[in-house]
N, C-alpha and C. Protein backbone atom coordinates (compact mmCIF):
# COMPACT_ATOMS: atom_id res chain seq x y z
N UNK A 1 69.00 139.69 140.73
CA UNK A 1 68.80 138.77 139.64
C UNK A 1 69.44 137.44 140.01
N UNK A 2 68.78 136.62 139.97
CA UNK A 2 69.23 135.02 140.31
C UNK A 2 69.97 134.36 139.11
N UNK A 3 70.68 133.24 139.62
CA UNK A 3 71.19 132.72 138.83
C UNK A 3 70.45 132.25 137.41
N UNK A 4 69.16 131.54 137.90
CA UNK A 4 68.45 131.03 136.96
C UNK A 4 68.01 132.18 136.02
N UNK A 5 67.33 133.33 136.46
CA UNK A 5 66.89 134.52 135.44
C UNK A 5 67.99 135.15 134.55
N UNK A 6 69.20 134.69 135.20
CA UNK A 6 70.73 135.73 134.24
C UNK A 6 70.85 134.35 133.18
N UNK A 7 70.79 133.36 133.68
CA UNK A 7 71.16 132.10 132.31
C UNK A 7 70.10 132.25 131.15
N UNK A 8 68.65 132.30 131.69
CA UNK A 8 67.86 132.24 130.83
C UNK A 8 68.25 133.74 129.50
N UNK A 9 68.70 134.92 130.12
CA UNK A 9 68.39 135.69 130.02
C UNK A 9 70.03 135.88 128.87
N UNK A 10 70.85 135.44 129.05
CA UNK A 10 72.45 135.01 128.14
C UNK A 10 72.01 133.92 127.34
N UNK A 11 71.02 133.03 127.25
CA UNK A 11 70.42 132.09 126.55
C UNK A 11 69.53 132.32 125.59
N UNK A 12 68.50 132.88 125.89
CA UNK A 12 67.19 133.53 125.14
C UNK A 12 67.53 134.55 124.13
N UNK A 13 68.63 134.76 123.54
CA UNK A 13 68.64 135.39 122.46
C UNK A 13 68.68 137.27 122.70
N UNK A 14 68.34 137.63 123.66
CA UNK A 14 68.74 139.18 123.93
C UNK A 14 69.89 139.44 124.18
N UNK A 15 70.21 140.41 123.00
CA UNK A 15 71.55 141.00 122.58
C UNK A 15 72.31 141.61 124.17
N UNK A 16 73.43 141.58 124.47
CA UNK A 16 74.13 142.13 125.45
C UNK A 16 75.68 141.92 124.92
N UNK A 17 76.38 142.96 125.53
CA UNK A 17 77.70 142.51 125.38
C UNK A 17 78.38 141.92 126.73
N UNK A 18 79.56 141.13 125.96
CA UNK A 18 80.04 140.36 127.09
C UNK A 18 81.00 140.97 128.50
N UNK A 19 80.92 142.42 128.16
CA UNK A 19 81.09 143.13 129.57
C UNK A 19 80.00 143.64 130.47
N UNK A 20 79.18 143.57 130.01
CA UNK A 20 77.81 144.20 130.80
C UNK A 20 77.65 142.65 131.79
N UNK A 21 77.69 141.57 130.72
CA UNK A 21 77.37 139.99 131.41
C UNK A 21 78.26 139.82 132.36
N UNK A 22 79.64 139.70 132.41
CA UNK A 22 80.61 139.40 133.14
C UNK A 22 80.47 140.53 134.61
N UNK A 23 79.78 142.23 134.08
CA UNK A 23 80.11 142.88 135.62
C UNK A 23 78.16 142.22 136.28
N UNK A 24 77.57 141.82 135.42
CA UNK A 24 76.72 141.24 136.54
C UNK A 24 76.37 139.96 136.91
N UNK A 25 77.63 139.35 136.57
CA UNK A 25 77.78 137.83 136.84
C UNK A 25 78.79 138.22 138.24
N UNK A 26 79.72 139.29 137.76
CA UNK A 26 80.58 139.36 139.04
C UNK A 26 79.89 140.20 140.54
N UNK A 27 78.76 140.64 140.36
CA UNK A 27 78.28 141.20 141.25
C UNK A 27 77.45 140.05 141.71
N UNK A 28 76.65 139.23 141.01
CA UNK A 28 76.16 137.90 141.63
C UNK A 28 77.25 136.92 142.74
N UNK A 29 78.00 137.11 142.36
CA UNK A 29 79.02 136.27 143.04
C UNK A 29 79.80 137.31 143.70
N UNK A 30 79.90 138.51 143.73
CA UNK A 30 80.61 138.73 145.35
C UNK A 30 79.96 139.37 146.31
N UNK A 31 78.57 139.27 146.23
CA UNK A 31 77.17 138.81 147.03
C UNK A 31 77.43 137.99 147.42
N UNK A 32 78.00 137.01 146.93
CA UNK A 32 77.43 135.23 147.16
C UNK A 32 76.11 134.82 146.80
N UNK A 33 75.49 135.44 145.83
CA UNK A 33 74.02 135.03 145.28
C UNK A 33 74.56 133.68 144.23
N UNK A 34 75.72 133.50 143.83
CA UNK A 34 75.54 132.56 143.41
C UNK A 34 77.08 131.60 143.42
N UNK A 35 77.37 130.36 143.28
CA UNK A 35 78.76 130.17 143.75
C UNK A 35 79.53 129.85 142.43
N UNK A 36 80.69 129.60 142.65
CA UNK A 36 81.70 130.11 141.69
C UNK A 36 81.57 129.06 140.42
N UNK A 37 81.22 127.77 141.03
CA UNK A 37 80.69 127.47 139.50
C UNK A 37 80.09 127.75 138.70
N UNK A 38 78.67 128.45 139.55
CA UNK A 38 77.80 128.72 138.48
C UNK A 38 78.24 129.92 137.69
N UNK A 39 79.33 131.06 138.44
CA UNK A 39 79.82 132.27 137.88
C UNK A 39 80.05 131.85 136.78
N UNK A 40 81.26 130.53 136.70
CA UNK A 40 82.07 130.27 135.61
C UNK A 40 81.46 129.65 134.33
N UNK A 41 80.21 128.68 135.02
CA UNK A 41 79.27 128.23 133.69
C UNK A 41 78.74 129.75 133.13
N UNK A 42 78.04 130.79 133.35
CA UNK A 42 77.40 131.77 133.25
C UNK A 42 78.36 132.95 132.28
N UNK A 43 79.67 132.71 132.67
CA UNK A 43 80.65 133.30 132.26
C UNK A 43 81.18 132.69 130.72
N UNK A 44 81.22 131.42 130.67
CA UNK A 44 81.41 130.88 129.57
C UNK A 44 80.35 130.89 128.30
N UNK A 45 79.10 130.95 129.30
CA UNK A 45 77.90 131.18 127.95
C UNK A 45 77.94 132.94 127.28
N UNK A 46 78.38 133.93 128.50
CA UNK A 46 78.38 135.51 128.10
C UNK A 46 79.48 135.00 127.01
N UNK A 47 80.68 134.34 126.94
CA UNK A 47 81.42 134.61 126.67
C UNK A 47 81.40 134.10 124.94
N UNK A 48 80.79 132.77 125.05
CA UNK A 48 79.96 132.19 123.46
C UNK A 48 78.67 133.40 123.26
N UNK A 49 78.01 133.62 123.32
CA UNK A 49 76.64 134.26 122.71
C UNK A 49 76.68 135.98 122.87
N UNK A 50 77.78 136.32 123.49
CA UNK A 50 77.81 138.02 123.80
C UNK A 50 78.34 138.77 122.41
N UNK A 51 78.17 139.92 122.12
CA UNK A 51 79.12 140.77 121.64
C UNK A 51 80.04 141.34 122.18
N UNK A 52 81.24 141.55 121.24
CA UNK A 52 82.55 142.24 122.13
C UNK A 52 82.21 143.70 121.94
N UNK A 53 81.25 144.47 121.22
CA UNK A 53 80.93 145.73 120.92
C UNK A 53 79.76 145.85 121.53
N UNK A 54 79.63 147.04 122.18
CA UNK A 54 77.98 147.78 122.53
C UNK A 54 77.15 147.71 121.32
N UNK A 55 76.13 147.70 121.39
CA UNK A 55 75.24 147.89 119.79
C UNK A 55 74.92 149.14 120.19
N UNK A 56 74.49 149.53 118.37
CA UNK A 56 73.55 150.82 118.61
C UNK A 56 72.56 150.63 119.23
N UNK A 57 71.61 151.35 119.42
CA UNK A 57 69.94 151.53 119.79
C UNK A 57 69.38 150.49 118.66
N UNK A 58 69.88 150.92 117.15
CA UNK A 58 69.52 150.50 115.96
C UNK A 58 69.70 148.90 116.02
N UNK A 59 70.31 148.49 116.27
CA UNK A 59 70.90 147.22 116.22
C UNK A 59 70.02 146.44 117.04
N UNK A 60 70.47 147.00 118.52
CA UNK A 60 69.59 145.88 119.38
C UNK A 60 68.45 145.93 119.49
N UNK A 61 67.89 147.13 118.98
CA UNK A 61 66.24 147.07 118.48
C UNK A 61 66.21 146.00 117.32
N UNK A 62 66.80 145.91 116.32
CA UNK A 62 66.54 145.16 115.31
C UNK A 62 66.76 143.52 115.97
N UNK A 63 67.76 143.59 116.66
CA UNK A 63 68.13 142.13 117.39
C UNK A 63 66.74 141.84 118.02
N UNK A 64 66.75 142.60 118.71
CA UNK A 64 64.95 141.79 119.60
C UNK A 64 63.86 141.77 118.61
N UNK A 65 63.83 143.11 118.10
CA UNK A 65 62.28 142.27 117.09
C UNK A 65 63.15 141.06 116.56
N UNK A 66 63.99 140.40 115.22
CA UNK A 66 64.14 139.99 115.60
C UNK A 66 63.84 137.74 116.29
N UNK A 67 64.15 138.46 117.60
CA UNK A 67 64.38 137.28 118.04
C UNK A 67 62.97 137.61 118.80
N UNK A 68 62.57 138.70 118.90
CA UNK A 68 60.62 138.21 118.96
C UNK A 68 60.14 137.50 117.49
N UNK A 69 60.60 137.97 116.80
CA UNK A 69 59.72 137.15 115.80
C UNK A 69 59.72 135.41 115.67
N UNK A 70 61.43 135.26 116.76
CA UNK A 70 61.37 133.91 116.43
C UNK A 70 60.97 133.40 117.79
N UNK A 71 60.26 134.31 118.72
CA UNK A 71 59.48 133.60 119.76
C UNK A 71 57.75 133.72 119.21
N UNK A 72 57.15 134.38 118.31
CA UNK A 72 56.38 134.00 117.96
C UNK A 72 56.10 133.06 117.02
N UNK A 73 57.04 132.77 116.25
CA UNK A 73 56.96 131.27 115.41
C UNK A 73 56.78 130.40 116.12
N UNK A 74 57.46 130.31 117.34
CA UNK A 74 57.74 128.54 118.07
C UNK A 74 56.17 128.90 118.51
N UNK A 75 55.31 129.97 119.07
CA UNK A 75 54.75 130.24 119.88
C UNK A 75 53.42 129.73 119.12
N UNK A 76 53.51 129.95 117.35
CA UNK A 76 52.36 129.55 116.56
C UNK A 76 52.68 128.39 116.42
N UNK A 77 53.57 127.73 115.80
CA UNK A 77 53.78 126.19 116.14
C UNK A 77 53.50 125.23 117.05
N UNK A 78 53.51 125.74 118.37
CA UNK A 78 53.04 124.93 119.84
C UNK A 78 51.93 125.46 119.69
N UNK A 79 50.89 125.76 119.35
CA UNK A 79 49.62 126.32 119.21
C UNK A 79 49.29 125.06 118.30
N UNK A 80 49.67 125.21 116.98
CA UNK A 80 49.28 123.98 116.08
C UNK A 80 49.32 122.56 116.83
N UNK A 81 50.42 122.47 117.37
CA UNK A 81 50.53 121.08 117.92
C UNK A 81 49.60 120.90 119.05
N UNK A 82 49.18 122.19 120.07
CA UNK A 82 48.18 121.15 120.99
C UNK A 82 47.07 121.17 120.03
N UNK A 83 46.62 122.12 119.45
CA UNK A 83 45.04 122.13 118.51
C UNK A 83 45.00 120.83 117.71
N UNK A 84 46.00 120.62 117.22
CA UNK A 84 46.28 119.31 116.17
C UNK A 84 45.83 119.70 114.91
N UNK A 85 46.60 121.42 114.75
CA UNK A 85 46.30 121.98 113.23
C UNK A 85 45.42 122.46 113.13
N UNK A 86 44.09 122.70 114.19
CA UNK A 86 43.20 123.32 113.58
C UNK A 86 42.74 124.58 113.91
């Protein structure tokens, strides 16, 4: 997993906790897949947007639908805007 796919992926709204993020931020980096800044930017976002608890099944199912539902809003919205509403 590249740097760019783990940011998007601590960004985009799918639930994780912030130990799952941190052991595969730290396996990116003692690869050397990615260098220590980017660990530490990557580390600071697990560390804003993570949970300190595992979820249930229940939970992070409910978390993704969810935050699918709010990728299909933007998704009908950019639809309206190239059509121009119609």
């Amino acid at each position: 997993m590249s740097y760019d796919v783990l940011k998007n992926r601590l960004t985009n709204g799918v639930p994780y906790t912030v130990e799952a993020a941190l052991e595969r931020i730290n396996a990116l980096a003692n690869n050397l897949e990615i260098t220590q800044e980017q660990a530490d930017e990557l580390a600071a976002i697990a560390k804003e947007n993570g949970s300190s608890a595992a979820m249930s099944v229940e939970d992070r199912l409910a978390a993704l639908e969810s935050a699918s539902l709010e990728h299909d809003t933007a998704l009908m919205e950019l639809a309206m805007m190239i059509t121009g509403g119609v």
